[in-house]
C-alpha atoms as a PDB file:
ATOM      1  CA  UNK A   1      57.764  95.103 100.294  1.00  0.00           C
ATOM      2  CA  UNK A   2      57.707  95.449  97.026  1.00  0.00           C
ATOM      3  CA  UNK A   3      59.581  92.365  94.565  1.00  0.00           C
ATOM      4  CA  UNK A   4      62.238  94.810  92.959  1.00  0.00           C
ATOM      5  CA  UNK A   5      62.837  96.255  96.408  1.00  0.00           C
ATOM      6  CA  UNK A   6      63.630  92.611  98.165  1.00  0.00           C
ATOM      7  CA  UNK A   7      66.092  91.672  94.657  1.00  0.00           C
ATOM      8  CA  UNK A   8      67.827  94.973  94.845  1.00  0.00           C
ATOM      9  CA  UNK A   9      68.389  93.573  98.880  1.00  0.00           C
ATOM     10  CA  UNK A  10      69.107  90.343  98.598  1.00  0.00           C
ATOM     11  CA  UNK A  11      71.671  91.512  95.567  1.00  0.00           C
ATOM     12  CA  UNK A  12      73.267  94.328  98.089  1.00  0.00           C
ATOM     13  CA  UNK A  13      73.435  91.305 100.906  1.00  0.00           C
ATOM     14  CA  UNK A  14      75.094  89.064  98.342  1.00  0.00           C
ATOM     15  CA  UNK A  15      77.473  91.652  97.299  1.00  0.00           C
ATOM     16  CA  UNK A  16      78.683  92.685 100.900  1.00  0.00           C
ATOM     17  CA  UNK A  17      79.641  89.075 101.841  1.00  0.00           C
ATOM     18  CA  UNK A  18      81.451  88.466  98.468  1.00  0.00           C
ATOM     19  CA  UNK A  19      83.152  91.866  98.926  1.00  0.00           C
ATOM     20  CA  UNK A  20      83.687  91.399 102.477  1.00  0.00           C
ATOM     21  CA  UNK A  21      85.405  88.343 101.608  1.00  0.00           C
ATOM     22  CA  UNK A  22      87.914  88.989  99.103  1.00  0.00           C
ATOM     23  CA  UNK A  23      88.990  92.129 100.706  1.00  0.00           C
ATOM     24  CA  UNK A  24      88.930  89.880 103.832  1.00  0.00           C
ATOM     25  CA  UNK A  25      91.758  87.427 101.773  1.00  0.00           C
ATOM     26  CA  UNK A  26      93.337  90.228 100.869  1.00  0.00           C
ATOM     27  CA  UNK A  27      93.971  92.502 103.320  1.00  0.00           C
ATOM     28  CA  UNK A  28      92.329  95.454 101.546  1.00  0.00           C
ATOM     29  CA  UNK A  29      89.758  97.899 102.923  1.00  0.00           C
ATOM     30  CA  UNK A  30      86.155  97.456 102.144  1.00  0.00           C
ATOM     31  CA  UNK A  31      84.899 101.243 102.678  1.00  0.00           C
ATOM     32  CA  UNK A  32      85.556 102.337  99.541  1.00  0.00           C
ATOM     33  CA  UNK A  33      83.024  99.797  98.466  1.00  0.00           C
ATOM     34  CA  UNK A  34      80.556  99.730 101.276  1.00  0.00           C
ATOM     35  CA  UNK A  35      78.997 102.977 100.528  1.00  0.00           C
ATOM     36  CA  UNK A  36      77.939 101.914  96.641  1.00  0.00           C
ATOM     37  CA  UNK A  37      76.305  98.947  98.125  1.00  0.00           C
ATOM     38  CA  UNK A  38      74.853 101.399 100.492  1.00  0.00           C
ATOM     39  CA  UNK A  39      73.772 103.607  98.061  1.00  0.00           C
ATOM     40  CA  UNK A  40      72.671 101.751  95.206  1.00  0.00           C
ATOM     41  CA  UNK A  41      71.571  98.328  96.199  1.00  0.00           C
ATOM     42  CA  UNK A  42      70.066  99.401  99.460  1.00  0.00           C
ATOM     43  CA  UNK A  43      69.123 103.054  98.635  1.00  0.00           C
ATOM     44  CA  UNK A  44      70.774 104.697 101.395  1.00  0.00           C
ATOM     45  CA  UNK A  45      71.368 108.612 101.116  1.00  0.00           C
ATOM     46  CA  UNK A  46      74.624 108.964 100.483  1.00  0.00           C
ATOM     47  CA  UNK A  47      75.805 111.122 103.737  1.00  0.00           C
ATOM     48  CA  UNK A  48      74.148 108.647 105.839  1.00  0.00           C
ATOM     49  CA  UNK A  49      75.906 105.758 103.555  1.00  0.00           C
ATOM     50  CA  UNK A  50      79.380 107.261 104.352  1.00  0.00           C
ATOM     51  CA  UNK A  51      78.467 106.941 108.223  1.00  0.00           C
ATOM     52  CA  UNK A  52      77.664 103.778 108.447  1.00  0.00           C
ATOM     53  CA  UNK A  53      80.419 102.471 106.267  1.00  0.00           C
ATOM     54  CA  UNK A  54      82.517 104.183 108.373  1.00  0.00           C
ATOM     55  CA  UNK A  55      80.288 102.093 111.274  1.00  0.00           C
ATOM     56  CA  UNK A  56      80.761  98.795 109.691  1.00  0.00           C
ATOM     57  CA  UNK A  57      84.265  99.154 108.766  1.00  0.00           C
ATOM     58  CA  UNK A  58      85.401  99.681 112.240  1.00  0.00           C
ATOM     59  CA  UNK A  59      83.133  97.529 113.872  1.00  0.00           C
ATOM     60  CA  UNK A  60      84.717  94.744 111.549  1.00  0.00           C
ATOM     61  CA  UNK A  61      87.907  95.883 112.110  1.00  0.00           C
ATOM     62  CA  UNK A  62      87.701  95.988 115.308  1.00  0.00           C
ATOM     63  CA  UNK A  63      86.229  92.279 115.594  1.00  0.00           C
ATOM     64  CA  UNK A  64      88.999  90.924 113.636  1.00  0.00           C
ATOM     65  CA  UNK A  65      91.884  92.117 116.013  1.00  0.00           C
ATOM     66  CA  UNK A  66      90.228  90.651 118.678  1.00  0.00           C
ATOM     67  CA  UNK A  67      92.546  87.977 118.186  1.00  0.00           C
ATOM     68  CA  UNK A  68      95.957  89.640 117.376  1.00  0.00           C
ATOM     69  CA  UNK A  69      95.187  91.560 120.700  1.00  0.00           C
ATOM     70  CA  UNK A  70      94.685  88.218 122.828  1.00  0.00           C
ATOM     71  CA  UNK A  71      98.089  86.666 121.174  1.00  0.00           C
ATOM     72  CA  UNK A  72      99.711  89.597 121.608  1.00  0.00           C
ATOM     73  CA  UNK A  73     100.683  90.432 117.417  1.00  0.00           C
ATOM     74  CA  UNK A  74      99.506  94.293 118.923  1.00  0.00           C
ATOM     75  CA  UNK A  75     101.827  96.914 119.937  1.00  0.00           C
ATOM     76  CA  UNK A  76      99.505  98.790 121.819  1.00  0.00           C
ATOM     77  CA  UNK A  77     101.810 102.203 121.388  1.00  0.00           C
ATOM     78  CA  UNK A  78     101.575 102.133 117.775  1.00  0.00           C
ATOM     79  CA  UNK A  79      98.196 101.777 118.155  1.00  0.00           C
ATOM     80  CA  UNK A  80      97.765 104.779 120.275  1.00  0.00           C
ATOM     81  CA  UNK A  81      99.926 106.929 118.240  1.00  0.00           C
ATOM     82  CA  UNK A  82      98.492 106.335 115.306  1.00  0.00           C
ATOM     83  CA  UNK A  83      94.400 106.055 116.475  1.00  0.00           C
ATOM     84  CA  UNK A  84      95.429 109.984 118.131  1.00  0.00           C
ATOM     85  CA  UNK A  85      96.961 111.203 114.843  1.00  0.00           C
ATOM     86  CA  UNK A  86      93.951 110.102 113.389  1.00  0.00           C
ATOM     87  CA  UNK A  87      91.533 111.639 114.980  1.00  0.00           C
ATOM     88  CA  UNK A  88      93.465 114.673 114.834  1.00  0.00           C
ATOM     89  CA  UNK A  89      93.319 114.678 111.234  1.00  0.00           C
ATOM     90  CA  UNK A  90      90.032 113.730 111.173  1.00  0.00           C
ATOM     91  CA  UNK A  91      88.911 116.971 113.128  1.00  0.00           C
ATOM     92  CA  UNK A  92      91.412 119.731 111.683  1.00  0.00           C
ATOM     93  CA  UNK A  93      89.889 118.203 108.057  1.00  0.00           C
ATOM     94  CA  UNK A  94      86.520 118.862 109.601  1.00  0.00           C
ATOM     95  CA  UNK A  95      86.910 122.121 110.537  1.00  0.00           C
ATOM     96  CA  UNK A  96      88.418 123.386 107.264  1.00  0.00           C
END
C-alpha cells in the first residue's frame, strides 16, 4: 500500500472515532458525516459511501439501544409506528 494511501486511512480512522464520539455525547447523528469520511479519506464512490453510512449508522444505532431495550426506556409501539412510516417514506421517495 502505498504511504499517502495508509495516512489518508489512518486520518479517516481517526476522524470516525472522534466524530463518532462527540456526536455520541451529543446525541446527534453521524450520517451526515460518515459519507465525507467515506468519500474523501477512504475513497469510497460516493453511492456506495451513502450505503454503508446508512450500514454503519444503524448498525450503531442499533447496538446502542441494546440497553434501553433490556431496561425497558423502549416503547416498542412507537417504535413500530415510526420504523413502518419510515420505510414507507423511504420507498414512495424511491419510486418518485
Amino acid at each position: 500500500m502505498h504511504i499517502c494511501m495508509l495516512n489518508m486511512e489512518i486520518a479517516g480512522y481517526i476522524t470516525a472515532l472522534l466524530i463518532g464520539l462527540t456526536l455520541g455525547l451529543i446525541g446527534g447523528g453521524g450520517s451526515i458525516l460518515t459519507v465525507p469520511i467515506l468519500v474523501y479519506l477512504f475513497g469510497i464512490p460516493p453511492v456506495l459511501a451513502t450505503s454503508y453510512s446508512l450500514f454503519i449508522v444503524g448498525v450503531t444505532s442499533l447496538v446502542g439501544s441494546v440497553a434501553g431495550f433490556a431496561d425497558k426506556k423502549i416503547d416498542v409501539r412507537v417504535v413500530v409506528v415510526f420504523g413502518t412510516l419510515s420505510v414507507v417514506t423511504v420507498f414512495v421517495s424511491a419510486i418518485t
